[in-house]
Protein backbone atom coordinates (compact mmCIF):
# COMPACT_ATOMS: atom_id res chain seq x y z
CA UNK A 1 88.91 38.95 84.04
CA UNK A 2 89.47 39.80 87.69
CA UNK A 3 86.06 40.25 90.10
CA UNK A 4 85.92 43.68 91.60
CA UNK A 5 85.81 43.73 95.56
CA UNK A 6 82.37 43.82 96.41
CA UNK A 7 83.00 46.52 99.21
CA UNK A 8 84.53 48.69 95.73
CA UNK A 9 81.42 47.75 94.25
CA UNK A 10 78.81 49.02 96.47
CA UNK A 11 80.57 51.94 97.13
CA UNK A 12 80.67 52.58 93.37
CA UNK A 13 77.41 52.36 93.89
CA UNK A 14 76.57 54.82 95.90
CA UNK A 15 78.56 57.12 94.61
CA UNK A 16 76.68 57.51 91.46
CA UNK A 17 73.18 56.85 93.41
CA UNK A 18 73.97 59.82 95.92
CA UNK A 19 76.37 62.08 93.69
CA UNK A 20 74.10 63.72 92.01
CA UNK A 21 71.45 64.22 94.91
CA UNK A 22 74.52 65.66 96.84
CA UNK A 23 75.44 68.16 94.05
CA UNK A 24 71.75 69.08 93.51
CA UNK A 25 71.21 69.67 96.98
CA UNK A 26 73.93 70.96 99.05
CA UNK A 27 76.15 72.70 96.13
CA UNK A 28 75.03 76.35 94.90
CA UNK A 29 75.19 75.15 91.33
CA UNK A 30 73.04 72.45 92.36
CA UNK A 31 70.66 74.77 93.85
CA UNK A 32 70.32 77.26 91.30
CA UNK A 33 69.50 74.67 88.81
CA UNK A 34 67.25 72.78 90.69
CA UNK A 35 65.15 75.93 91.82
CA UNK A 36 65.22 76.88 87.98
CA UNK A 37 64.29 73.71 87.23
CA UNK A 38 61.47 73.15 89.87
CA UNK A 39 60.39 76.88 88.80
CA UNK A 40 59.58 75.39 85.17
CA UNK A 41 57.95 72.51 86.48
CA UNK A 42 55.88 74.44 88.59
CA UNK A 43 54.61 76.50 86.04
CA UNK A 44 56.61 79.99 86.14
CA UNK A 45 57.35 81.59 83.16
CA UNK A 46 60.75 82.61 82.38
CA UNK A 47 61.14 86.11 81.48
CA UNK A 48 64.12 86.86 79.11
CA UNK A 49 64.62 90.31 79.06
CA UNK A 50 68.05 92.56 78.26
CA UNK A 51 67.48 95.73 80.85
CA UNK A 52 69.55 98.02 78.83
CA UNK A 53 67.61 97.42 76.17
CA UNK A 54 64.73 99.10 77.87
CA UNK A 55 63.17 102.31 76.81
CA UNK A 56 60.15 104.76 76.95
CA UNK A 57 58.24 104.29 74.30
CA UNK A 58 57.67 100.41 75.21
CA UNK A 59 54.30 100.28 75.91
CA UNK A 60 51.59 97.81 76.78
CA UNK A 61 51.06 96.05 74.23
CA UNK A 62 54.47 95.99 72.88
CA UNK A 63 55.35 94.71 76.38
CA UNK A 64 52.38 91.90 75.84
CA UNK A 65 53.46 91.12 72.29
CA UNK A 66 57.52 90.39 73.17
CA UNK A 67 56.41 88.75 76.47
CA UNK A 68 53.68 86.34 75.42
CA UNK A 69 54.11 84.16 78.51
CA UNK A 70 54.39 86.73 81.12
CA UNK A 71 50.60 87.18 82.47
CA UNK A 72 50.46 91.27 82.99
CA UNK A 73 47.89 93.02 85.20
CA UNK A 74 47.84 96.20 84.35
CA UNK A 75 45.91 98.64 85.93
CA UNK A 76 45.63 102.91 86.83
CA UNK A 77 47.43 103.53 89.68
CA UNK A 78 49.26 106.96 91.08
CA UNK A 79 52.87 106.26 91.86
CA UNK A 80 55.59 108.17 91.89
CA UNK A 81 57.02 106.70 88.45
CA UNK A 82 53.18 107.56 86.67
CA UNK A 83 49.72 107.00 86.51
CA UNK A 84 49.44 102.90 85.55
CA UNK A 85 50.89 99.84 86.91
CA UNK A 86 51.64 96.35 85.40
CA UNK A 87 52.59 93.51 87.26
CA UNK A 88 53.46 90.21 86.51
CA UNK A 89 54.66 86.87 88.73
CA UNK A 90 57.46 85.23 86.83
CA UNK A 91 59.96 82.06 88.01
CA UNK A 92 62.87 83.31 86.06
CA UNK A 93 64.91 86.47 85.14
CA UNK A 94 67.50 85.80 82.29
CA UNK A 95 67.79 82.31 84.54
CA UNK A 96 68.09 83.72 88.21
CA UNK A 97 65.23 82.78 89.82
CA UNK A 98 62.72 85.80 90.36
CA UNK A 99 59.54 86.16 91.64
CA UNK A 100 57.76 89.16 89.90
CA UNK A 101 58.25 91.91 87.23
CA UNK A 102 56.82 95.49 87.95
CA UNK A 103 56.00 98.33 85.46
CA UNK A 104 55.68 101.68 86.38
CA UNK A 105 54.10 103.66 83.20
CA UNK A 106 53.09 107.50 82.49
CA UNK A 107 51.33 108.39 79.72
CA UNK A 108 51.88 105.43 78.08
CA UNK A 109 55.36 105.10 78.53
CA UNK A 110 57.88 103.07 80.60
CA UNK A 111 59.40 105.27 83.27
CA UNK A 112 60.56 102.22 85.68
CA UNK A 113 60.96 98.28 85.50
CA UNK A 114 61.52 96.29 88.66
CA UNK A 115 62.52 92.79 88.91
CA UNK A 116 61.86 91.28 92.29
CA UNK A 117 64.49 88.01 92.26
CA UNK A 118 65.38 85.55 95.06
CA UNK A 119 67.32 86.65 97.95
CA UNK A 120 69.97 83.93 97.69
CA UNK A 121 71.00 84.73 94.34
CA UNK A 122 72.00 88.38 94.40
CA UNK A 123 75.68 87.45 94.07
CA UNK A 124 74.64 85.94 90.63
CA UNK A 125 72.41 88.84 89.48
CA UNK A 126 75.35 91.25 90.17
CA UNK A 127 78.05 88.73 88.43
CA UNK A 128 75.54 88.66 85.22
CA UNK A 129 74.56 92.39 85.33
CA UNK A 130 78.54 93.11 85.66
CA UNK A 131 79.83 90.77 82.83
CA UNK A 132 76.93 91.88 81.04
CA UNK A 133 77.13 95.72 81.12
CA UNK A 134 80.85 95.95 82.55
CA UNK A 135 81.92 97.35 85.57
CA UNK A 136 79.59 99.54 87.48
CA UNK A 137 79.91 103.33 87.47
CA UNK A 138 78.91 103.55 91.17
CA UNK A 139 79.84 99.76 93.24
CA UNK A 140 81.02 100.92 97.13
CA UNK A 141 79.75 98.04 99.73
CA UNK A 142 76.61 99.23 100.70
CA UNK A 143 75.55 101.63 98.08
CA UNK A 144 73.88 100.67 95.13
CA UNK A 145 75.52 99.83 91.78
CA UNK A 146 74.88 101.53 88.78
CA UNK A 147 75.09 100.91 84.67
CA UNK A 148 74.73 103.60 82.38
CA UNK A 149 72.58 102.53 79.21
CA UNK A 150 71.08 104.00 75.90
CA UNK A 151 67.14 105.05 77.56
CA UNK A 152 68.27 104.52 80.90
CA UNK A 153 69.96 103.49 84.12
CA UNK A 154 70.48 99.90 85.77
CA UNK A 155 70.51 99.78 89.36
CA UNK A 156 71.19 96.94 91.81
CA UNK A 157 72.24 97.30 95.41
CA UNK A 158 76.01 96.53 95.53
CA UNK A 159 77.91 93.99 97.65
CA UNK A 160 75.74 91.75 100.13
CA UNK A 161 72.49 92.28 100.93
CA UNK A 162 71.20 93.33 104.58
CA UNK A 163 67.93 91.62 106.02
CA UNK A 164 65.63 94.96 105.53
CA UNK A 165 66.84 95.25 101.97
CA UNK A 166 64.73 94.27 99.06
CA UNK A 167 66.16 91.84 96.64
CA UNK A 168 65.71 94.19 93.44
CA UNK A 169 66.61 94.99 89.96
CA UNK A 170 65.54 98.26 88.29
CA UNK A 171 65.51 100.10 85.01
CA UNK A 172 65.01 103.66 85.19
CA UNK A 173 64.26 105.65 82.41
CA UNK A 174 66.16 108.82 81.57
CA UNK A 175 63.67 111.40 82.85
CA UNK A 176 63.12 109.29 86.34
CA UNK A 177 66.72 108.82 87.06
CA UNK A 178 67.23 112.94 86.61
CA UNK A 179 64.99 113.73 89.24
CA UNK A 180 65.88 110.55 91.29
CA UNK A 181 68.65 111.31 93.80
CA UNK A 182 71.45 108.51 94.59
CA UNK A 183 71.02 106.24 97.26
């Protein structure tokens, strides 16, 4: 059996010693995993939620009893969306990397969810929200886009984001979106 040049061999090698830390590092696939990843490690809990399956009469506890690893604060607060706030930090949303989840309640029911996720992955929040719930009704660069659902409305901003604009998700109930106006 032939001997392999050793010049072959080491760069063999190095290929499969530095592959991998190449892909995980400089690739966005890479990235995304490795934040999800280091997320997890970290101690983050992964929420796994379906927005257009939102609706008003989720409340607290239901919220506390689907969500068992999501830590909520909840507390009485006056805000435009109602009278009490829950907040929670989270690593993931549905896999995109996040950073917290945000309910806006009156009188006991949801009126607004808001998912704060990492900057870097709005092109793959839009590409999930889009395959997920189709096309947006409302997409022009700039604007925000738009999903129709059973309670509710989806909104995400559409097309790139600027530097003054929040990285964002929302869920808006029915009666909020009514009396919310576009953009």
């Amino acid at each position: 059996m032939p001997r392999l040049h050793p010049l072959y061999t080491k760069l063999l090698l190095l290929a499969i010693v530095f592959g991998p830390f190449f892909w995980l590092v400089f690739t966005d696939d890479g990235q995304w995993r490795t934040d999800t990843v280091l997320l997890m490690l970290f101690g983050k809990p992964a929420l796994n939620l379906a927005p257009e399956r939102l609706y008003p009469g989720l409340d607290e506890a239901a919220v506390g009893e689907r969500f068992r690893k999501i830590d909520l604060d909840c507390a009485d607060a006056a805000t435009p969306f109602g009278d009490r706030l829950c907040t929670a930090e989270i690593g993931t949303f549905n896999s995109i990397p996040a950073r917290s989840l945000v309910l806006y309640y009156a009188d006991g029911r949801l009126m607004v969810a808001k998912i704060d996720y990492r900057r870097r992955y709005h092109a793959r929040l839009l590409a999930w929200l889009t395959k997920r719930l189709g096309t947006p009704e409302a997409a022009a660069e700039g604007t925000t886009a738009t999903w129709s659902v059973d309670e509710g409305v989806v909104v995400a901003r559409a097309g790139e984001l600027g530097p003054d604009e929040e990285p964002a998700l929302l869920w808006l109930s029915r009666a909020v979106a009514v009396h919310t106006p576009a953009n």
